[in-house]
PDB file of N, CA and C in Angstrom:
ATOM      1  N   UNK A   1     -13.632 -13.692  18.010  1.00  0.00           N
ATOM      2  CA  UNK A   1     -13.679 -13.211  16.646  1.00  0.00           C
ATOM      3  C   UNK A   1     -12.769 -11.988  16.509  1.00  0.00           C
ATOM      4  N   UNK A   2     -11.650 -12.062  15.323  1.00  0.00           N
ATOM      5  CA  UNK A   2     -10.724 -11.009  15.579  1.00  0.00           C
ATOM      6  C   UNK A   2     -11.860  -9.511  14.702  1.00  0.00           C
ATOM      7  N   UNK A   3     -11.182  -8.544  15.141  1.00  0.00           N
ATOM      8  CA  UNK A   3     -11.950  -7.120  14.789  1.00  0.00           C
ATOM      9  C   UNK A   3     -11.555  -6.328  13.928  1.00  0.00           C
ATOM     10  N   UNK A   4     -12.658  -6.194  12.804  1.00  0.00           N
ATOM     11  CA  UNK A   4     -12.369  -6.052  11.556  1.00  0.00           C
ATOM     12  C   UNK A   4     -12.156  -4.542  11.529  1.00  0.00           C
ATOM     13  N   UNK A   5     -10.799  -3.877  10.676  1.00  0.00           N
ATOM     14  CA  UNK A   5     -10.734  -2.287  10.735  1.00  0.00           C
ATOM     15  C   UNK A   5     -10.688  -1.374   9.360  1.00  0.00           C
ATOM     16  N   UNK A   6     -10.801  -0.770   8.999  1.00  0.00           N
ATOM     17  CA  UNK A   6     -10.492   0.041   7.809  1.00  0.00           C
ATOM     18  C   UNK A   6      -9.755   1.209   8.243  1.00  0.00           C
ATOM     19  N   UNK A   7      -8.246   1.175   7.697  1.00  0.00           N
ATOM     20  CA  UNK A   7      -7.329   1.999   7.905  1.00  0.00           C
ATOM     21  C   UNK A   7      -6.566   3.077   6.886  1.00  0.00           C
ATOM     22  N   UNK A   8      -7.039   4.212   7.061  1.00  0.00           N
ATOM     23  CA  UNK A   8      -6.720   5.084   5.614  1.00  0.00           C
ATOM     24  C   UNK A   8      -5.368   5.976   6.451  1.00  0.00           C
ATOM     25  N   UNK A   9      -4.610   5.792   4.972  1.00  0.00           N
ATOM     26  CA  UNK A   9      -3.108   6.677   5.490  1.00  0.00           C
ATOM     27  C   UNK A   9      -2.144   7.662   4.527  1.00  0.00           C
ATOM     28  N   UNK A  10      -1.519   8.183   4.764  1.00  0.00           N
ATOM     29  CA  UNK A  10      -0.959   8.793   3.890  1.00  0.00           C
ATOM     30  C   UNK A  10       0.936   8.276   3.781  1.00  0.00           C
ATOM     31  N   UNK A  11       1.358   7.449   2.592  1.00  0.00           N
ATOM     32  CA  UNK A  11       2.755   7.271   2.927  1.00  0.00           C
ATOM     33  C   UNK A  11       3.612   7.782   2.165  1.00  0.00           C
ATOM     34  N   UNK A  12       4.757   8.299   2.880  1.00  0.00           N
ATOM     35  CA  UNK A  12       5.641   9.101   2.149  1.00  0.00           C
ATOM     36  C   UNK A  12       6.993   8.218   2.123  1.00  0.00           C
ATOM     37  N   UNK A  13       8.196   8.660   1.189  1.00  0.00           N
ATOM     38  CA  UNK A  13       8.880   8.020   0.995  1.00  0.00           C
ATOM     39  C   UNK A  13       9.576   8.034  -0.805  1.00  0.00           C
ATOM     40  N   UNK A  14      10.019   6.754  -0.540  1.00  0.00           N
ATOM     41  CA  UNK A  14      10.200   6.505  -1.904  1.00  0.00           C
ATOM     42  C   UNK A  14       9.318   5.623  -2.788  1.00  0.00           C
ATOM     43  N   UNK A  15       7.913   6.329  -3.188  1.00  0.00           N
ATOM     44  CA  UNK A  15       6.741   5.438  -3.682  1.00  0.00           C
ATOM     45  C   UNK A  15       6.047   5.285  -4.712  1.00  0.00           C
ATOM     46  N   UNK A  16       6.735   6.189  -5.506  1.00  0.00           N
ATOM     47  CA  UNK A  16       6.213   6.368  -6.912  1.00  0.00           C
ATOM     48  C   UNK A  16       7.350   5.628  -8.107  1.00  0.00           C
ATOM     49  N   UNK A  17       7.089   5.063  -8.942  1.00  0.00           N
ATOM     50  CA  UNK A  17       7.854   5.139  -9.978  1.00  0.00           C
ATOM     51  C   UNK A  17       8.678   3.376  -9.788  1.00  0.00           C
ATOM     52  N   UNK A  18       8.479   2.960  -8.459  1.00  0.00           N
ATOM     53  CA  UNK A  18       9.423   1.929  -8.119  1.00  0.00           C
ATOM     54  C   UNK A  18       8.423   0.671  -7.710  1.00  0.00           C
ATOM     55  N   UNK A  19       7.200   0.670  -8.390  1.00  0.00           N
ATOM     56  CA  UNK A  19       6.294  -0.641  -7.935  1.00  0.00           C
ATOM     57  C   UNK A  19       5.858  -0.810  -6.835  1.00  0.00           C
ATOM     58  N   UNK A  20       5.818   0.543  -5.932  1.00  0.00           N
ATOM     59  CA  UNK A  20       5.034   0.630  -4.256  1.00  0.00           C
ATOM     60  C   UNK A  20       3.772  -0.147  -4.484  1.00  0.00           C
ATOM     61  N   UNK A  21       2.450   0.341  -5.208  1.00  0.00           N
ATOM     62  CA  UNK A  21       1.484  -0.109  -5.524  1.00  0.00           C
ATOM     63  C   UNK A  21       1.655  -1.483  -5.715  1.00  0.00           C
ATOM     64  N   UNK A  22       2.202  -1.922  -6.311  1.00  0.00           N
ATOM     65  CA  UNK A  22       2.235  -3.326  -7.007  1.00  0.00           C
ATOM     66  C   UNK A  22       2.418  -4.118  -5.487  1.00  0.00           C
ATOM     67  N   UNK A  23       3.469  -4.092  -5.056  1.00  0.00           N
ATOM     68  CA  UNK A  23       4.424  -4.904  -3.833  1.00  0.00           C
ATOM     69  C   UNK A  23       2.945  -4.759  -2.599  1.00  0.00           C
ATOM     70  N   UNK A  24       2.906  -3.744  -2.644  1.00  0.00           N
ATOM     71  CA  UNK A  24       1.622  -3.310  -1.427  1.00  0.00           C
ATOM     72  C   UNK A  24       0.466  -4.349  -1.882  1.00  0.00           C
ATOM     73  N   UNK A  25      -0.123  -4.454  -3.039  1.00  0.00           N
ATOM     74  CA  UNK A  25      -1.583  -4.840  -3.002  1.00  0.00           C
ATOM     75  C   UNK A  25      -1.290  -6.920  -3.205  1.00  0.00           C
ATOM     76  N   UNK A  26       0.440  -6.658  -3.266  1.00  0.00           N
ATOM     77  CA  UNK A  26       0.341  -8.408  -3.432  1.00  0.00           C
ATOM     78  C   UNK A  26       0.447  -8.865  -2.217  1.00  0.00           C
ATOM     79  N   UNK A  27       1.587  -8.175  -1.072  1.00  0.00           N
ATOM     80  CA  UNK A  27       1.131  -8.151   0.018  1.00  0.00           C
ATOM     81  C   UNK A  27      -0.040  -8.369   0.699  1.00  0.00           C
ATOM     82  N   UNK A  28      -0.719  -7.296   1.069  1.00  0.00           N
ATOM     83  CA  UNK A  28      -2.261  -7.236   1.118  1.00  0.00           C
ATOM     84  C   UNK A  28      -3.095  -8.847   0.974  1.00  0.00           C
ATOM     85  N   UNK A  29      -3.174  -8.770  -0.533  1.00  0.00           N
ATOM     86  CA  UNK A  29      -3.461 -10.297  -0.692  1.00  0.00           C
ATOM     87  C   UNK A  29      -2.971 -11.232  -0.459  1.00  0.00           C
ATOM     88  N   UNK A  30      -1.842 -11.678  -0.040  1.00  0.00           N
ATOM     89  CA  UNK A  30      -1.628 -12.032   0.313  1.00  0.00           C
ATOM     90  C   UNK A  30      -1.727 -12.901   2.228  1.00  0.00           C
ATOM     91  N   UNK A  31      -2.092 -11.482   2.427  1.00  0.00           N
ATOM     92  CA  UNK A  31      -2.375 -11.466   3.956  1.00  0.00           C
ATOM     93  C   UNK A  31      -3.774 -11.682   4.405  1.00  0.00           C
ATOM     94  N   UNK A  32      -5.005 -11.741   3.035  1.00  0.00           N
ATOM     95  CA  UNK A  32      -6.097 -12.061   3.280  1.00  0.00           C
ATOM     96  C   UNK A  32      -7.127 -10.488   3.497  1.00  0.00           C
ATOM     97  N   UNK A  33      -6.398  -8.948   3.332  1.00  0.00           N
ATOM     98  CA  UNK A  33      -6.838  -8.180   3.386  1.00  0.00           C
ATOM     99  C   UNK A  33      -7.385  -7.427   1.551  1.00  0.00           C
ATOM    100  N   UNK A  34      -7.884  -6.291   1.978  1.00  0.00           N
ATOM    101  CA  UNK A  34      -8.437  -5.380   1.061  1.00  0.00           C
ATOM    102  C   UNK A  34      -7.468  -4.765   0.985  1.00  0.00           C
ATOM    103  N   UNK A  35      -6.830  -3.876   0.214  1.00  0.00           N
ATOM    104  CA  UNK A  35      -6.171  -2.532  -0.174  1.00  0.00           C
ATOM    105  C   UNK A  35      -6.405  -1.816  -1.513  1.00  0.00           C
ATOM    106  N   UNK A  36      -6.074  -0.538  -1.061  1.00  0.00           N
ATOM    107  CA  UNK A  36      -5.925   0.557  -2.226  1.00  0.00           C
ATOM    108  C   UNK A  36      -5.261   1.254  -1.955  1.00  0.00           C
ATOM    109  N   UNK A  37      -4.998   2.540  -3.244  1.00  0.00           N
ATOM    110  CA  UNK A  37      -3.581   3.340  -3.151  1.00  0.00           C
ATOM    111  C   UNK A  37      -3.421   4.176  -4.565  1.00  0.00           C
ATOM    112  N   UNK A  38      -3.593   4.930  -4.278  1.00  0.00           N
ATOM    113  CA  UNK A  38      -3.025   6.092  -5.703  1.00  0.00           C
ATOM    114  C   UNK A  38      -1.647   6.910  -5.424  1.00  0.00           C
ATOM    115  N   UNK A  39      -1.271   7.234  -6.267  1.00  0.00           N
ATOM    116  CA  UNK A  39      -0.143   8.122  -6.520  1.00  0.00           C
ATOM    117  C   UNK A  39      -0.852   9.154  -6.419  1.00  0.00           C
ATOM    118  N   UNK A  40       0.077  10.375  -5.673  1.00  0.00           N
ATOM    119  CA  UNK A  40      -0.541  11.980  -5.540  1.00  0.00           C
ATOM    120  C   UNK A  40       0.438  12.542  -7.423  1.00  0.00           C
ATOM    121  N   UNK A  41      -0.462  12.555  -8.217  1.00  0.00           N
ATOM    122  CA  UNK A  41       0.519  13.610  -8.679  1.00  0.00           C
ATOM    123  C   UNK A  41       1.116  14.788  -8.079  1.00  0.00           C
ATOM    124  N   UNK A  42       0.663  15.572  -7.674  1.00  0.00           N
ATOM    125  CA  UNK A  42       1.623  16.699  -7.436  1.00  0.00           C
ATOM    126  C   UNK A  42       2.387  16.570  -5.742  1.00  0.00           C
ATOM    127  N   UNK A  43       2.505  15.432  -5.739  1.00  0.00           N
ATOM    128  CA  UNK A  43       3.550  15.570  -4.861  1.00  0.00           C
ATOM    129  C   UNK A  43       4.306  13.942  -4.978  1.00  0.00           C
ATOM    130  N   UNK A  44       5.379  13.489  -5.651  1.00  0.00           N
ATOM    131  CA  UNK A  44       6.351  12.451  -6.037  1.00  0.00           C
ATOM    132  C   UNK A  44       6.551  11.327  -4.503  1.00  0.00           C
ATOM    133  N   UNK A  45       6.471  12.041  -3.887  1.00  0.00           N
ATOM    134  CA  UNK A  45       6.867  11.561  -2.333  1.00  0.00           C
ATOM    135  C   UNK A  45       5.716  10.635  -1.812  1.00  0.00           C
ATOM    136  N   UNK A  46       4.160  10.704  -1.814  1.00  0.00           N
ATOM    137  CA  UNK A  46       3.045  10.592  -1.412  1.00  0.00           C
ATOM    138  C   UNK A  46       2.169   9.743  -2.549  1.00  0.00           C
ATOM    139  N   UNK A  47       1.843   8.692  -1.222  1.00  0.00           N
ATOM    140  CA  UNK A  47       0.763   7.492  -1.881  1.00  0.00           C
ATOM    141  C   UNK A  47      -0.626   7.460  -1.182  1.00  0.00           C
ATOM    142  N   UNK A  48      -1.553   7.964  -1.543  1.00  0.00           N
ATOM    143  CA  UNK A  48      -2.976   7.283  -0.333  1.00  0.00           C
ATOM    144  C   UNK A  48      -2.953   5.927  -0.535  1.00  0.00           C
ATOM    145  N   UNK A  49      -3.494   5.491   0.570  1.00  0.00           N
ATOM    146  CA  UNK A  49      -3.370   3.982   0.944  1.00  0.00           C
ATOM    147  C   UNK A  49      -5.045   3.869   1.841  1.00  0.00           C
ATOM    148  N   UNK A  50      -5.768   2.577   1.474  1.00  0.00           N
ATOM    149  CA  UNK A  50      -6.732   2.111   2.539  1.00  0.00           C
ATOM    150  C   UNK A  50      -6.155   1.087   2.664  1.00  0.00           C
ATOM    151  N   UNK A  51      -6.578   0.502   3.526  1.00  0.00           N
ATOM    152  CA  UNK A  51      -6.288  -1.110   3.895  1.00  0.00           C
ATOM    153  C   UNK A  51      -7.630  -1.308   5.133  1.00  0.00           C
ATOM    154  N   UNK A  52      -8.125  -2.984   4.992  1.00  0.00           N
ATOM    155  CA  UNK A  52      -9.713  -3.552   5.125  1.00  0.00           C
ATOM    156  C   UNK A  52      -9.109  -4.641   5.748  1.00  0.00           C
ATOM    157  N   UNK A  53      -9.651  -4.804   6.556  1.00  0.00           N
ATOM    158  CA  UNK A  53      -9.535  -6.567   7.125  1.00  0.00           C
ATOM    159  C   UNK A  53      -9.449  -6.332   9.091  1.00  0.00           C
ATOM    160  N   UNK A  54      -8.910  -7.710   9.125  1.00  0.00           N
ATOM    161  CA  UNK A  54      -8.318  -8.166  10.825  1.00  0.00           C
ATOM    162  C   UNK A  54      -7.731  -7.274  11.110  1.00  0.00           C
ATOM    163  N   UNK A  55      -7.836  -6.309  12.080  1.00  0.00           N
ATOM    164  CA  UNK A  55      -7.475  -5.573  12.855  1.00  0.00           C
ATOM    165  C   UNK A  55      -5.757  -5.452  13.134  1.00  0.00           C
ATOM    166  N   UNK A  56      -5.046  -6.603  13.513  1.00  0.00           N
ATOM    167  CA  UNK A  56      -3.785  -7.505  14.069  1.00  0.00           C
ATOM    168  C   UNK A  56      -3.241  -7.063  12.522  1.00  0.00           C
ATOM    169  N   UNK A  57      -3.556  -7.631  11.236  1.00  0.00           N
ATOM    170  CA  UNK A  57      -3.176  -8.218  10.108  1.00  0.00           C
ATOM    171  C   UNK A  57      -2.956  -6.589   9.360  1.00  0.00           C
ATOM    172  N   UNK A  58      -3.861  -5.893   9.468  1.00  0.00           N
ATOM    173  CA  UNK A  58      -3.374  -4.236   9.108  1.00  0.00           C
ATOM    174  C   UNK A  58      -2.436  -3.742   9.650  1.00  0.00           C
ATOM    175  N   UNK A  59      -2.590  -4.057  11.361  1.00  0.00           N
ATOM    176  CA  UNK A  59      -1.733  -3.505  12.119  1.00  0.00           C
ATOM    177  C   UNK A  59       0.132  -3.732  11.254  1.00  0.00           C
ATOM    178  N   UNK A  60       0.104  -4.969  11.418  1.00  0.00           N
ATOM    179  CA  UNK A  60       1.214  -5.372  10.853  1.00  0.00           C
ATOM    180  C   UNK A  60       2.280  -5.127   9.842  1.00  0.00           C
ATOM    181  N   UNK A  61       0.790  -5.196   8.816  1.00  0.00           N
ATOM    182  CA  UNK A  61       1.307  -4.944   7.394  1.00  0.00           C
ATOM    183  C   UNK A  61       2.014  -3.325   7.472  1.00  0.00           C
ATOM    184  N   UNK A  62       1.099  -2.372   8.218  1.00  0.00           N
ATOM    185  CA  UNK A  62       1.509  -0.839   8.803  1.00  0.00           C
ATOM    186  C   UNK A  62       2.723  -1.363   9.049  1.00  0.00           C
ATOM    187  N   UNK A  63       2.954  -1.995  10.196  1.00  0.00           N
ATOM    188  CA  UNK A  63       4.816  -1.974  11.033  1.00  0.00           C
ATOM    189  C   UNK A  63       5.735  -1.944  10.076  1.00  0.00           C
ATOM    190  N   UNK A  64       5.425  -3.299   9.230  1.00  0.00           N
ATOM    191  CA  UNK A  64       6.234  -3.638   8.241  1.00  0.00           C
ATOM    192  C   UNK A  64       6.573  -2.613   6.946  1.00  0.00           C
ATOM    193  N   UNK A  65       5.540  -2.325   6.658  1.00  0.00           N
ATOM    194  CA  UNK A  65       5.683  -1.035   5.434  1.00  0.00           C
ATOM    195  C   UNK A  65       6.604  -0.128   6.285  1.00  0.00           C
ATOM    196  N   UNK A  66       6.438   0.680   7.698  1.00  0.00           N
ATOM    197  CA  UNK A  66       7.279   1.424   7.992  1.00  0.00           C
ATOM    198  C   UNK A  66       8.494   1.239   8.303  1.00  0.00           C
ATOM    199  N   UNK A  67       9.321   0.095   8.491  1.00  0.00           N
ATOM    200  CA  UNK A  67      10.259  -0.567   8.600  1.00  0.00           C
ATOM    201  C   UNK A  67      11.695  -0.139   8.923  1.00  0.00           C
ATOM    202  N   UNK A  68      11.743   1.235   7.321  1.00  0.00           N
ATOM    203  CA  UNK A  68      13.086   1.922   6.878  1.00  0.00           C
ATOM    204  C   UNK A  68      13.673   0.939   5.934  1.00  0.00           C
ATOM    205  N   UNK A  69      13.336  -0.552   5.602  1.00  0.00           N
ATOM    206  CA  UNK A  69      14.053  -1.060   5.135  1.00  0.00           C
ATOM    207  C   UNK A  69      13.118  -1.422   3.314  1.00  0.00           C
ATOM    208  N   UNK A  70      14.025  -1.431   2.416  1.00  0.00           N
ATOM    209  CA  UNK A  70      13.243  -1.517   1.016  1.00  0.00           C
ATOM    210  C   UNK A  70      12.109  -2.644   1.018  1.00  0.00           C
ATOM    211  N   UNK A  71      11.428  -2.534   0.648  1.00  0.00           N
ATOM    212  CA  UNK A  71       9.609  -3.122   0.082  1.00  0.00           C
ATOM    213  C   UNK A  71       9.860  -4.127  -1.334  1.00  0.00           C
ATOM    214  N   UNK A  72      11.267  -4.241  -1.750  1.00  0.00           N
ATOM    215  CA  UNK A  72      11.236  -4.392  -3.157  1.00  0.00           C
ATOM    216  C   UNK A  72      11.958  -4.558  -3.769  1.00  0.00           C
ATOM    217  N   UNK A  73      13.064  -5.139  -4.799  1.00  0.00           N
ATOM    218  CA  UNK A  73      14.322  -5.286  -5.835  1.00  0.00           C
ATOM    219  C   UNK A  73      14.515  -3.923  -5.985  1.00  0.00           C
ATOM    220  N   UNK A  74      13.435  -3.070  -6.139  1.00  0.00           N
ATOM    221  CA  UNK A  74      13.144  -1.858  -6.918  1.00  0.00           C
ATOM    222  C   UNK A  74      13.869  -0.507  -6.203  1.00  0.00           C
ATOM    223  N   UNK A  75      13.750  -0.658  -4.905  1.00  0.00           N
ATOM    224  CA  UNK A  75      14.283   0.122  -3.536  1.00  0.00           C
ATOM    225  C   UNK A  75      12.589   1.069  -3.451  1.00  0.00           C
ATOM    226  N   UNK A  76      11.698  -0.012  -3.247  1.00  0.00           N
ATOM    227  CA  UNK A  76      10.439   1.467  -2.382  1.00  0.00           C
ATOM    228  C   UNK A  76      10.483   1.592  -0.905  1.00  0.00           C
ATOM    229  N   UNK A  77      10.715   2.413  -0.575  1.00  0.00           N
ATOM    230  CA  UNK A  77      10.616   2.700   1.052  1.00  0.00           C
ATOM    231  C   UNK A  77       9.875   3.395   1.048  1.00  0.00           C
ATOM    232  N   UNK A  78       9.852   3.277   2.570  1.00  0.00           N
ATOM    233  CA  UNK A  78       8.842   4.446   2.954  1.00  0.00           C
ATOM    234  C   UNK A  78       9.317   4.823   4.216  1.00  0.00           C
ATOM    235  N   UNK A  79       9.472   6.111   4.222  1.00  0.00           N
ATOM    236  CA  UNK A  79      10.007   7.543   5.233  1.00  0.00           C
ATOM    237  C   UNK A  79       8.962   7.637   6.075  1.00  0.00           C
ATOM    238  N   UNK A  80       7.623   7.681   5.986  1.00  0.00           N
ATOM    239  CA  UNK A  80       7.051   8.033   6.912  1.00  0.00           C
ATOM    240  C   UNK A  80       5.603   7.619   6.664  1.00  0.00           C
ATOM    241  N   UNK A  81       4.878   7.491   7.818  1.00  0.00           N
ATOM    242  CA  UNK A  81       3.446   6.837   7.448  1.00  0.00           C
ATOM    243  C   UNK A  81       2.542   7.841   8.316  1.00  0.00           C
ATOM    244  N   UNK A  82       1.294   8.614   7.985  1.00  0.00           N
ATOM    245  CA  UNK A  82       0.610   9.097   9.132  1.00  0.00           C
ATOM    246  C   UNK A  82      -0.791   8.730   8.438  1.00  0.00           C
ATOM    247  N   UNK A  83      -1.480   8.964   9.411  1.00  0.00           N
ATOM    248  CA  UNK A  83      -3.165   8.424   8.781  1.00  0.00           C
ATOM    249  C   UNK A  83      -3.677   9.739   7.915  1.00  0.00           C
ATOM    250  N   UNK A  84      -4.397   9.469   7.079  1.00  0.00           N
ATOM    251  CA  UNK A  84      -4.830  10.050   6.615  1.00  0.00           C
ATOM    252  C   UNK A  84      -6.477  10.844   7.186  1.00  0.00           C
ATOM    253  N   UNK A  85      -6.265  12.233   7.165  1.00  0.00           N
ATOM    254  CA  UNK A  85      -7.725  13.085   7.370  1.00  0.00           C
ATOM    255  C   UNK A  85      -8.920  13.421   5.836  1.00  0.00           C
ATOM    256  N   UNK A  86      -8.185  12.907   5.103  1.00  0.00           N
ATOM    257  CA  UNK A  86      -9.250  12.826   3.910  1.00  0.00           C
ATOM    258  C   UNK A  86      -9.344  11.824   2.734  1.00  0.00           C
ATOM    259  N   UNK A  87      -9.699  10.683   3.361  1.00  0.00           N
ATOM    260  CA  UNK A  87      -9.593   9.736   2.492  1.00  0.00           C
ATOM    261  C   UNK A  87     -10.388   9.349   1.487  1.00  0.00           C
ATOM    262  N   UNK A  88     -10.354   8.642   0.494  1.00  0.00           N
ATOM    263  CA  UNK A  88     -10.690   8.265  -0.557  1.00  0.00           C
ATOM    264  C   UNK A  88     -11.412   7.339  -0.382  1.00  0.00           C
ATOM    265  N   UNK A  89     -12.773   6.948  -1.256  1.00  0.00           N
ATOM    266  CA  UNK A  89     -13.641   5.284  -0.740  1.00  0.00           C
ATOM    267  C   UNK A  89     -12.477   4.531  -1.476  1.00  0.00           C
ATOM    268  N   UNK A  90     -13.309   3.494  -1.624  1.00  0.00           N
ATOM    269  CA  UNK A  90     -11.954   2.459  -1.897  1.00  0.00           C
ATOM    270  C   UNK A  90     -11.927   2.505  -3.353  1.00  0.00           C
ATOM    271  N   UNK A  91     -12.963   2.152  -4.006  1.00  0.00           N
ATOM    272  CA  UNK A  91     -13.591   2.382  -5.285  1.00  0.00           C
ATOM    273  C   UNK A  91     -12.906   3.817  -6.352  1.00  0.00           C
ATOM    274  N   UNK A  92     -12.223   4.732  -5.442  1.00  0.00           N
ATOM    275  CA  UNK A  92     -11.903   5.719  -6.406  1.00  0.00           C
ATOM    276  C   UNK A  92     -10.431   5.874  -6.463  1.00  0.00           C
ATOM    277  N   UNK A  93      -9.635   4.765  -5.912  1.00  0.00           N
ATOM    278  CA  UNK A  93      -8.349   4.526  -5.685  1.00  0.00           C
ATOM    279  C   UNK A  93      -8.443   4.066  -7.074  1.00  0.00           C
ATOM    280  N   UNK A  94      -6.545   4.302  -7.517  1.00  0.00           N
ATOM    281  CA  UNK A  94      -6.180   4.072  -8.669  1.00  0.00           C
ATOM    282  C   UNK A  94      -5.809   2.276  -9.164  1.00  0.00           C
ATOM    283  N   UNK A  95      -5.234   2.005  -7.867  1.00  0.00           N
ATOM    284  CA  UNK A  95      -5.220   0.437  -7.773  1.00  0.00           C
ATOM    285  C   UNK A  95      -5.352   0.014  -6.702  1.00  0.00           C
ATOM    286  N   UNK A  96      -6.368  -1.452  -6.697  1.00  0.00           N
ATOM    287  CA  UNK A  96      -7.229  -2.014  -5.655  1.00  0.00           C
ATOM    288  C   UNK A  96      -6.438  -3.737  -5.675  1.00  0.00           C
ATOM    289  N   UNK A  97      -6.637  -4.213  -4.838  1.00  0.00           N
ATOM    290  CA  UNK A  97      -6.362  -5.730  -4.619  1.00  0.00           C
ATOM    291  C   UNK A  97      -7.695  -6.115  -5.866  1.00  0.00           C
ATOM    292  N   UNK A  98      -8.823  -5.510  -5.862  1.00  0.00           N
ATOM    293  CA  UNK A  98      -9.565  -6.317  -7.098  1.00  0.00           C
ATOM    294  C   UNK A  98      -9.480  -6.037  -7.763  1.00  0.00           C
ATOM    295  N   UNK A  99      -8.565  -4.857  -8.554  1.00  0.00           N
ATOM    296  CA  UNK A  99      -8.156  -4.359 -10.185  1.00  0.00           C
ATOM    297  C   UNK A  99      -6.245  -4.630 -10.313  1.00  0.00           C
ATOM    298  N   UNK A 100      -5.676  -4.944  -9.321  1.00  0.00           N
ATOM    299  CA  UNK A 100      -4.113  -4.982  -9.274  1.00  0.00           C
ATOM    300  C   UNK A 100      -4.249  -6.281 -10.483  1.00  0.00           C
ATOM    301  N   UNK A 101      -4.851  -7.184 -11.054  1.00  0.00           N
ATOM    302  CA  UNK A 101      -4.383  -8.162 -12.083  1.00  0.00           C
ATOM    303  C   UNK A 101      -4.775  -7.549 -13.115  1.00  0.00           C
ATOM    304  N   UNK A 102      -5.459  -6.367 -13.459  1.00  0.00           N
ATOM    305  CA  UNK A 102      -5.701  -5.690 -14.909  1.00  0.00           C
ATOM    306  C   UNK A 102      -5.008  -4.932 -15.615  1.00  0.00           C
ATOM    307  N   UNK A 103      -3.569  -4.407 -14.635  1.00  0.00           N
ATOM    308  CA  UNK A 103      -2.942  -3.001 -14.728  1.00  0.00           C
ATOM    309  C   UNK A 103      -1.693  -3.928 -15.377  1.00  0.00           C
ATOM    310  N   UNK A 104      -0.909  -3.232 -15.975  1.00  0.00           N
ATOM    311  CA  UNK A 104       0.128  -3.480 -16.892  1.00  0.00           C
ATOM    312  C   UNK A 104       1.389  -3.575 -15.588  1.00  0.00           C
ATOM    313  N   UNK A 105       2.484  -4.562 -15.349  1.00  0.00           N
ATOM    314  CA  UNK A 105       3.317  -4.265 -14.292  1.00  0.00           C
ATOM    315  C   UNK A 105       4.629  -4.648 -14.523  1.00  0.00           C
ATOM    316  N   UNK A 106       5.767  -4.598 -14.582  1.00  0.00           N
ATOM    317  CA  UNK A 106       7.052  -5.108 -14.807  1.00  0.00           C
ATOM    318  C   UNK A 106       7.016  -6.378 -13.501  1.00  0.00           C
ATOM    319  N   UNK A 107       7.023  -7.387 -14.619  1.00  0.00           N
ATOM    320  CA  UNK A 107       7.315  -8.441 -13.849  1.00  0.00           C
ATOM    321  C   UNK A 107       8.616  -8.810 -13.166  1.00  0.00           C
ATOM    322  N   UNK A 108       9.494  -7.846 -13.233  1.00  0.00           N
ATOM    323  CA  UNK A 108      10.859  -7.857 -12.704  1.00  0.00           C
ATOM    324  C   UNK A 108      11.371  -7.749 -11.453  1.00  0.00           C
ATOM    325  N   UNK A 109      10.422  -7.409 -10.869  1.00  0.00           N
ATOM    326  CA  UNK A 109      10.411  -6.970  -9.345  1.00  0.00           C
ATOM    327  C   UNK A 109      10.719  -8.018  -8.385  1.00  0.00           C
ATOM    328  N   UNK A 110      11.299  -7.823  -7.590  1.00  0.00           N
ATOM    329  CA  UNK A 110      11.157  -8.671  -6.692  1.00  0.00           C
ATOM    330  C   UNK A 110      10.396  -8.357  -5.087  1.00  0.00           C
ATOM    331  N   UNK A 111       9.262  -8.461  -4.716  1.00  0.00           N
ATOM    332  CA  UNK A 111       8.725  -8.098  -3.423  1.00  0.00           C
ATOM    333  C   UNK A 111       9.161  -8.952  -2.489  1.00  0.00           C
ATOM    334  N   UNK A 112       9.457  -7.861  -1.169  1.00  0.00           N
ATOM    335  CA  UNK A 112      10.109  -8.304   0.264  1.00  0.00           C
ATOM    336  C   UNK A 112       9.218  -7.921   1.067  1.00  0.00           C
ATOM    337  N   UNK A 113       8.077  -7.390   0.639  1.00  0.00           N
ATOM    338  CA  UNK A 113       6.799  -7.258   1.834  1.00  0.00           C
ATOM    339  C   UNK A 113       5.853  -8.257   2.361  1.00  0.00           C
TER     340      UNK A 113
END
């Protein structure tokens, strides 16, 4: 039985403004996991992130997000990933894999995650 983890992080980069959220939680679902993720206002650079599931399947999705290479049509990268020391429940994140179909999104995007 693979081993289920909950992984809270902090990612920096290019993540605001360019459909990070969006690309991340279709991902995610894609992969059969949970996620969440808010924008920091006061800092442009910085997204909290959880991510729920298979152990292997977080792991991954982590590698891949850190990559260096764009997430997106949009150009989201991400510069740097470290875990987070004060995380958020999942519930008080701004967008969740179970609220990402309610939120308004430019369907223009193209995701490479």
């Amino acid at each position: 039985m693979a081993a289920i983890m909950e992984r809270h992080l902090q990612v920096r980069g290019k993540v605001q403004g360019v459909m990070f959220r969006q690309t991340l939680m279709r991902a995610a679902q894609r992969l059969g996991l949970r996620a969440a993720a808010s924008n920091m206002k006061q800092d442009k650079s910085l997204v909290k992130v959880s991510l729920f599931g298979d152990e292997d399947t977080v792991n991954t999705l982590v590698t891949n997000l850190g990559s260096g290479k764009a997430i997106n049509s949009w150009g989201a990268k991400v510069s740097s990933i470290e875990d987070d020391p004060n995380p958020w429940p999942y519930d008080k994140h701004q967008v969740t894999t179970d609220n990402v179909d309610s939120k308004r999104w430019n369907p223009n995007v193209k995701m490479y995650l």
